[in-house]
Structures are given as structure tokens and as C-alpha cells.
N, C-alpha and C. Protein backbone atom coordinates (compact mmCIF):
# COMPACT_ATOMS: atom_id res chain seq x y z
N UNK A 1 2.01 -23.74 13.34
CA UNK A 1 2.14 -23.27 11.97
C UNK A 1 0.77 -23.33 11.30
N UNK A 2 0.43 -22.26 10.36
CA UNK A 2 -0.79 -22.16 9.62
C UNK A 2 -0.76 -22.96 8.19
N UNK A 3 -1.29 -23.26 7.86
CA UNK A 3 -1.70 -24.77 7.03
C UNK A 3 -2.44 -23.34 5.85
N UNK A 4 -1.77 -22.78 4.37
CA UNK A 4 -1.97 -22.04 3.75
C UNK A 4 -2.16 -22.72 2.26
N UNK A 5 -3.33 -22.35 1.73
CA UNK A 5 -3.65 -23.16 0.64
C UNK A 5 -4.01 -22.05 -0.52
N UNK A 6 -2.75 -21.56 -1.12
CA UNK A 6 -2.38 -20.15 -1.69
C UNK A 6 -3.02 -20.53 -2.94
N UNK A 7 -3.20 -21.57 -3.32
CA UNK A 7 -3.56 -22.23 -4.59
C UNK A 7 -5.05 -21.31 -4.37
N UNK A 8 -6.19 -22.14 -3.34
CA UNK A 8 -7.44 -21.57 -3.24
C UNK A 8 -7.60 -20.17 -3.24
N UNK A 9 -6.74 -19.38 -2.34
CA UNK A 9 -6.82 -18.08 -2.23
C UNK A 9 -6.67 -17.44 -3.37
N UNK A 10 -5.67 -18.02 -4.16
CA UNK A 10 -5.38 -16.91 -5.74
C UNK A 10 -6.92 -17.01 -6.39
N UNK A 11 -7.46 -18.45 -6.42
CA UNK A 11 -8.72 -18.22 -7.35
C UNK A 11 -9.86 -17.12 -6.32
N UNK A 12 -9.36 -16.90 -5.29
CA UNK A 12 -10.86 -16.35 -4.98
C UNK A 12 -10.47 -14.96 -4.87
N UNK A 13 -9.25 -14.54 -5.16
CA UNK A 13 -8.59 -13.42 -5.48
C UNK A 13 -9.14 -12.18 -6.32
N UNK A 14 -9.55 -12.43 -7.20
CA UNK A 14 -10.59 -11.48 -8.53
C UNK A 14 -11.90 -11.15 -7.48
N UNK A 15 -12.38 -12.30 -7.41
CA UNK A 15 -13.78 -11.84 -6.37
C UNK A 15 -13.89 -10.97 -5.03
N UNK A 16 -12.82 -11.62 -4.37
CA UNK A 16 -12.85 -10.76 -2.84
C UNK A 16 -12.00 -9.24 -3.42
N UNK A 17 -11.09 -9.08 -4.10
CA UNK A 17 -10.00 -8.11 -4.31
C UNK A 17 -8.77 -8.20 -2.98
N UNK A 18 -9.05 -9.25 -2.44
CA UNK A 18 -7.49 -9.61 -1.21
C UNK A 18 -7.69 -11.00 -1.84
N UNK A 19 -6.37 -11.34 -1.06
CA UNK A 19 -5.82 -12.84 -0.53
C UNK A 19 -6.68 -13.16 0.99
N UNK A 20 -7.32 -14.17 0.95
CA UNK A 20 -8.12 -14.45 2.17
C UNK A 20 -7.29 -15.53 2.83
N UNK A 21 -6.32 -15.49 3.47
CA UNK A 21 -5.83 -16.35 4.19
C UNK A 21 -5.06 -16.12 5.63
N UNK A 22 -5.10 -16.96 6.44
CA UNK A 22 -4.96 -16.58 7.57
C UNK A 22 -2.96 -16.30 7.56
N UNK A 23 -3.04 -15.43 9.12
CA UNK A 23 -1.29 -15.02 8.99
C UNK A 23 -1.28 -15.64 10.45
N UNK A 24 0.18 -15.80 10.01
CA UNK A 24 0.81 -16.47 11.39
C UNK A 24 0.47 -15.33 12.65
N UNK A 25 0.21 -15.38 13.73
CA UNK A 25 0.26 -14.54 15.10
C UNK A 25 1.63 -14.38 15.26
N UNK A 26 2.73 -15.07 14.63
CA UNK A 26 4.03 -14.47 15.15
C UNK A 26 4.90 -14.13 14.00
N UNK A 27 3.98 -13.57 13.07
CA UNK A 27 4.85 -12.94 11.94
C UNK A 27 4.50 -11.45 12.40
N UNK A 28 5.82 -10.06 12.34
CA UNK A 28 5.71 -9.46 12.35
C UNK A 28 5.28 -8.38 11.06
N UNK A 29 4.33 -7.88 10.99
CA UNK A 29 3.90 -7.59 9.87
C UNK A 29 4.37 -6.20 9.54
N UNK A 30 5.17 -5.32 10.57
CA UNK A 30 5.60 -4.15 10.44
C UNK A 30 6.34 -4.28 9.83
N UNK A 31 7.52 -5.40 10.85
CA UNK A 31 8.66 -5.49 9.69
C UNK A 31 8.99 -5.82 8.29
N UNK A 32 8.23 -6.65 8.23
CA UNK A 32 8.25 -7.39 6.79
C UNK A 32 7.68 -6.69 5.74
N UNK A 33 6.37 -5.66 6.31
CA UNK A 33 6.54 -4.37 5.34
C UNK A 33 7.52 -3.28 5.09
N UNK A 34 8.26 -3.33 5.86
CA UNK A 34 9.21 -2.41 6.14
C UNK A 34 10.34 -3.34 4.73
N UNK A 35 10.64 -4.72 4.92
CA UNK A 35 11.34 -5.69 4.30
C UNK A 35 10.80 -5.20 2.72
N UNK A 36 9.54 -5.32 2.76
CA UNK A 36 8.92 -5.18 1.40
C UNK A 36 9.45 -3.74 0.64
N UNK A 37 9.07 -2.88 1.67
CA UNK A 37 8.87 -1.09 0.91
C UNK A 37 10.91 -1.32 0.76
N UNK A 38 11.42 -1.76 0.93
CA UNK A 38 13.18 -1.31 0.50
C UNK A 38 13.11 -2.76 -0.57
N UNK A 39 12.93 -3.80 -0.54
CA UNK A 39 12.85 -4.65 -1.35
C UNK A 39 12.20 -3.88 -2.87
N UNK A 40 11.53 -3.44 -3.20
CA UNK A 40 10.68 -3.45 -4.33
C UNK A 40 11.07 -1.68 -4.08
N UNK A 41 11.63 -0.64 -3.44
CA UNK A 41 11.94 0.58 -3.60
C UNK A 41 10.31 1.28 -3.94
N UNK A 42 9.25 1.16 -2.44
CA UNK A 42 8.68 1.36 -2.28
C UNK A 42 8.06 2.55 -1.44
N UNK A 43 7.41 3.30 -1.45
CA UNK A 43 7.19 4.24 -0.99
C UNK A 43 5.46 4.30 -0.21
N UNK A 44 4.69 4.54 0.99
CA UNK A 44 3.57 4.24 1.24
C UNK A 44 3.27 5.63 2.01
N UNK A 45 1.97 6.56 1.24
CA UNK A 45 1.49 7.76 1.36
C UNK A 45 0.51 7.29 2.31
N UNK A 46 -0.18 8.03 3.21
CA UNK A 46 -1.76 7.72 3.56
C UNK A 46 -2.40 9.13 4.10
N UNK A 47 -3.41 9.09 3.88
CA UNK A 47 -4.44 10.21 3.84
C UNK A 47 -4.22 9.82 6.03
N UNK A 48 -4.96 11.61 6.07
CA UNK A 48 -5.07 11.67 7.80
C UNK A 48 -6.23 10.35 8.48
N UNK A 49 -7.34 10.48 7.78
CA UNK A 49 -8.14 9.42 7.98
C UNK A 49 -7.98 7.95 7.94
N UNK A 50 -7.00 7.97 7.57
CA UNK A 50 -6.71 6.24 7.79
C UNK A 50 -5.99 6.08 9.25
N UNK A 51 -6.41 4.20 8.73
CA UNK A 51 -6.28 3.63 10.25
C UNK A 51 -4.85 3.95 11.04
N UNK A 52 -4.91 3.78 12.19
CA UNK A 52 -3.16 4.25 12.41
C UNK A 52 -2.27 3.35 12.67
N UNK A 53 -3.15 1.95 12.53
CA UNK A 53 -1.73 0.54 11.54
C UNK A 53 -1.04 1.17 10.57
N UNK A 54 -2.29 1.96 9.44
CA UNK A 54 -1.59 2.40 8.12
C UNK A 54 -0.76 3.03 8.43
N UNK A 55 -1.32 3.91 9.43
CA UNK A 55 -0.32 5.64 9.15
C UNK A 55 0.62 5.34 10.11
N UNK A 56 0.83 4.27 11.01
CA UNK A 56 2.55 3.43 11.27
C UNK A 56 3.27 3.32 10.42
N UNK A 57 2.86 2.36 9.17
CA UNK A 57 3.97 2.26 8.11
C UNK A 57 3.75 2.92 7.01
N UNK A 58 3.38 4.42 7.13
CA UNK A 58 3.11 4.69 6.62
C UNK A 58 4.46 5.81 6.20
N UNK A 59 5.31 6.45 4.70
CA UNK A 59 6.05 7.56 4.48
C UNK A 59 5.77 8.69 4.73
N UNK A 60 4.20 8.94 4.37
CA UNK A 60 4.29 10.49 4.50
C UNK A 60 2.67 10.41 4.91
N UNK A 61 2.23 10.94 5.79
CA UNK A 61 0.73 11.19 6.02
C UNK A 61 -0.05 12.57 6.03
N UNK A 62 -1.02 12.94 4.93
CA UNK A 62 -1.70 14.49 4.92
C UNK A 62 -2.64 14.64 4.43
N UNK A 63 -3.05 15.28 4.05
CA UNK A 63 -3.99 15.76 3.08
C UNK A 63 -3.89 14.82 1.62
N UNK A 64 -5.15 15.70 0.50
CA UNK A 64 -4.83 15.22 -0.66
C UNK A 64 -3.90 16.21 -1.65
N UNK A 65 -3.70 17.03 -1.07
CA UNK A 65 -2.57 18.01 -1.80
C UNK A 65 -1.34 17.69 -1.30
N UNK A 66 -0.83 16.97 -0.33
CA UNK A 66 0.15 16.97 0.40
C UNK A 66 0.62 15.49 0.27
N UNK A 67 -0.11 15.27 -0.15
CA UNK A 67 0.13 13.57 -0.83
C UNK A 67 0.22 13.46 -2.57
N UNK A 68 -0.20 14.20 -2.96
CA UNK A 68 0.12 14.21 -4.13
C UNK A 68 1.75 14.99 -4.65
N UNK A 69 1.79 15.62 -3.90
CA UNK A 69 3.10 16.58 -3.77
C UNK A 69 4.34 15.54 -3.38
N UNK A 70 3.78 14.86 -2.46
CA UNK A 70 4.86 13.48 -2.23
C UNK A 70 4.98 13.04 -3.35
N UNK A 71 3.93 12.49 -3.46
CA UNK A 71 3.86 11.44 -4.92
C UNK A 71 5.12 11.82 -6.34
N UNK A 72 4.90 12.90 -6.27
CA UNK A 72 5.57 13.81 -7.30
C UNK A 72 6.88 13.75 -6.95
N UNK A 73 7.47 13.74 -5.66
CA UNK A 73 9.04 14.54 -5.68
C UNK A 73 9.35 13.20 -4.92
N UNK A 74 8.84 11.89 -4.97
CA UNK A 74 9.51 10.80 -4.65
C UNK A 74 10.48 10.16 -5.79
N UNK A 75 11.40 9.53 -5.14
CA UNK A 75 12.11 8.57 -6.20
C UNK A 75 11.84 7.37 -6.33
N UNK A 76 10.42 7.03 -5.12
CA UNK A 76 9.89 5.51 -5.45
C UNK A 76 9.85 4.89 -6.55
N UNK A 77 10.23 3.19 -7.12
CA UNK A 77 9.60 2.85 -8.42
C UNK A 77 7.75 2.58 -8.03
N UNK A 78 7.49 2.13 -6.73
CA UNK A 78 5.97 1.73 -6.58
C UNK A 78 5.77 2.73 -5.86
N UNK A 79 4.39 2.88 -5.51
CA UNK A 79 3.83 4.16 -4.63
C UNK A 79 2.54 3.50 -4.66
N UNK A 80 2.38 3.03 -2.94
CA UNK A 80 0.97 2.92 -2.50
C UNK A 80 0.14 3.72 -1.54
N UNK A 81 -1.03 3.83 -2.10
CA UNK A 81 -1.54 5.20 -1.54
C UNK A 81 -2.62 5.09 -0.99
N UNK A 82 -2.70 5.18 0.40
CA UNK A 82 -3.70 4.97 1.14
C UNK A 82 -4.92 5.87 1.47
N UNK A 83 -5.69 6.21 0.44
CA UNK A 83 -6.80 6.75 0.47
C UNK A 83 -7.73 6.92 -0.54
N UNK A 84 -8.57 7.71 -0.39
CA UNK A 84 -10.06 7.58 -1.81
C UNK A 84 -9.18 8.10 -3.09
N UNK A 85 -10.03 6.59 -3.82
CA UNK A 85 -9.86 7.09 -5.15
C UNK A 85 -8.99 7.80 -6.24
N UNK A 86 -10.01 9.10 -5.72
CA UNK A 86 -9.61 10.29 -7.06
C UNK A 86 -8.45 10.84 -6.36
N UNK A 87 -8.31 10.87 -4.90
CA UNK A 87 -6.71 11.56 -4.94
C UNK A 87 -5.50 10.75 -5.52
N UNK A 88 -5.40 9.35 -5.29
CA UNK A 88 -4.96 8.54 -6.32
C UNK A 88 -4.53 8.80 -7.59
N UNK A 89 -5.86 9.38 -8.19
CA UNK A 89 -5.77 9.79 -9.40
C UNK A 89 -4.79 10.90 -9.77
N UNK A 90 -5.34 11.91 -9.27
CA UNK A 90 -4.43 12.93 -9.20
C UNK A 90 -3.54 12.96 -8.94
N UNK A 91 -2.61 12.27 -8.20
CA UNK A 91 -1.28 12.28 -7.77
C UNK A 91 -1.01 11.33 -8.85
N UNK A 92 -1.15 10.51 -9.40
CA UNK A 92 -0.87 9.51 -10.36
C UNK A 92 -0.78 10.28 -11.57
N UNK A 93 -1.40 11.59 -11.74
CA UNK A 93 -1.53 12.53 -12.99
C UNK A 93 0.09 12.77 -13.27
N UNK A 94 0.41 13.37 -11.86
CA UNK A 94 2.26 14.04 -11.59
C UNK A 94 3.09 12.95 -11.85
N UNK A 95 2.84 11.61 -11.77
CA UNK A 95 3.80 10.22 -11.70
C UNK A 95 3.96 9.60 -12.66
N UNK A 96 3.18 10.03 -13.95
CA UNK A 96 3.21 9.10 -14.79
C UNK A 96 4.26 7.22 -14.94
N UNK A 97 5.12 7.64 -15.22
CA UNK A 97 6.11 6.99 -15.07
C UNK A 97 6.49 5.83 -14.01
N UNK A 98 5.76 5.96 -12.80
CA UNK A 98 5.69 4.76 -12.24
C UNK A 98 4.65 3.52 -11.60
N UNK A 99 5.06 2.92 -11.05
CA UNK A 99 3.81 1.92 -10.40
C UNK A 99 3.09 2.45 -9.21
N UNK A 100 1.48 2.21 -9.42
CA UNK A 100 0.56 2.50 -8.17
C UNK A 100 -0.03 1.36 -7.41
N UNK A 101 -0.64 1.36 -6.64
CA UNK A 101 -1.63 0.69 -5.51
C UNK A 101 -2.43 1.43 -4.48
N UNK A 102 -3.55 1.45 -4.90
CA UNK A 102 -4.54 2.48 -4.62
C UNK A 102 -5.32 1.41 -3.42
N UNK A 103 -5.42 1.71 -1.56
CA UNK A 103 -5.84 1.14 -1.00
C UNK A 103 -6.95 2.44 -0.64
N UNK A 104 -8.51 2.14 -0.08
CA UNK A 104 -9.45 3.06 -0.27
C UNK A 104 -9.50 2.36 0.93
């Protein structure tokens, strides 16, 4: 078992922009995202260029027109979106109304 000192990690949280702490080798991390995205009625876009961990758990993978088009005709309450920036933006233009997480 990993010895996790969540206390330290939150403060160094602002600085790094992650949680720096180690994960168990026998936690499955697919699943438990998988656990997460229906828990919280989550939805996860990613651009073609991302890694293909991402674009495993990933909903819909394309372009930046083709992700924003998701973005739009989802019924997600969160929507995390795996790529630069400004497509973010733009698809966030069509969404008003709900929660983002912009991974670059």
C-alpha cells in the first residue's frame, strides 16, 4: 500500500497545476475513470493528437470542429476536453451552461 499525504499534495496543488502523488500499481485507472465519467455524468472529448491512454477513455475523438460539435449536442453536466486551449474555448462558446476541464 502507498503511504499518501493528500494534505501535502493539495498545498503544492496551485503551483504544479496536478496532485503529485504516487498511485497504487494495482489500481485500475480505466475503470475508475470510467466509475468517475457516469458518477459526475461526465463526458471526455480528445483532439486526434493526444496520447492514446487519452483517446482510450476517451467519448469522442477528432478534430477541433468535431469536438466542438460534440460539445454542443452532449447532455453531459461536465465536459473534459483534451486538447489546446482555444478549441476549448470555442466549444465552451456552444455550452454555456455547463462545467469544463480543459487538459492541453
Amino acid at each position: 500500500m502507498i503511504d499518501i499525504n493528500i494534505e501535502e499534495a493539495e498545498k503544492k496543488l496551485t503551483s504544479k497545476g496536478f496532485l503529485d502523488i504516487a498511485i497504487s500499481p494495482e489500481l485500475d485507472l480505466f475503470l475508475e475513470i470510467e466509475k468517475l465519467k457516469k458518477e459526475k455524468n461526465a463526458i471526455i472529448l480528445a483532439h486526434y493528437y493526444q496520447e492514446s491512454d487519452i483517446q482510450d477513455v476517451a467519448d469522442y475523438i477528432g478534430d477541433s470542429l468535431g469536438l466542438a460539435q460534440q460539445a454542443e449536442k452532449t447532455k453531459a453536466d461536465l465536459i473534459v476536453f483534451a486538447g489546446v486551449h482555444f478549441m476549448a474555448e470555442t466549444a465552451k462558446i456552444l455550452t454555456r451552461a455547463r462545467k469544463w476541464c480543459c487538459r492541453t
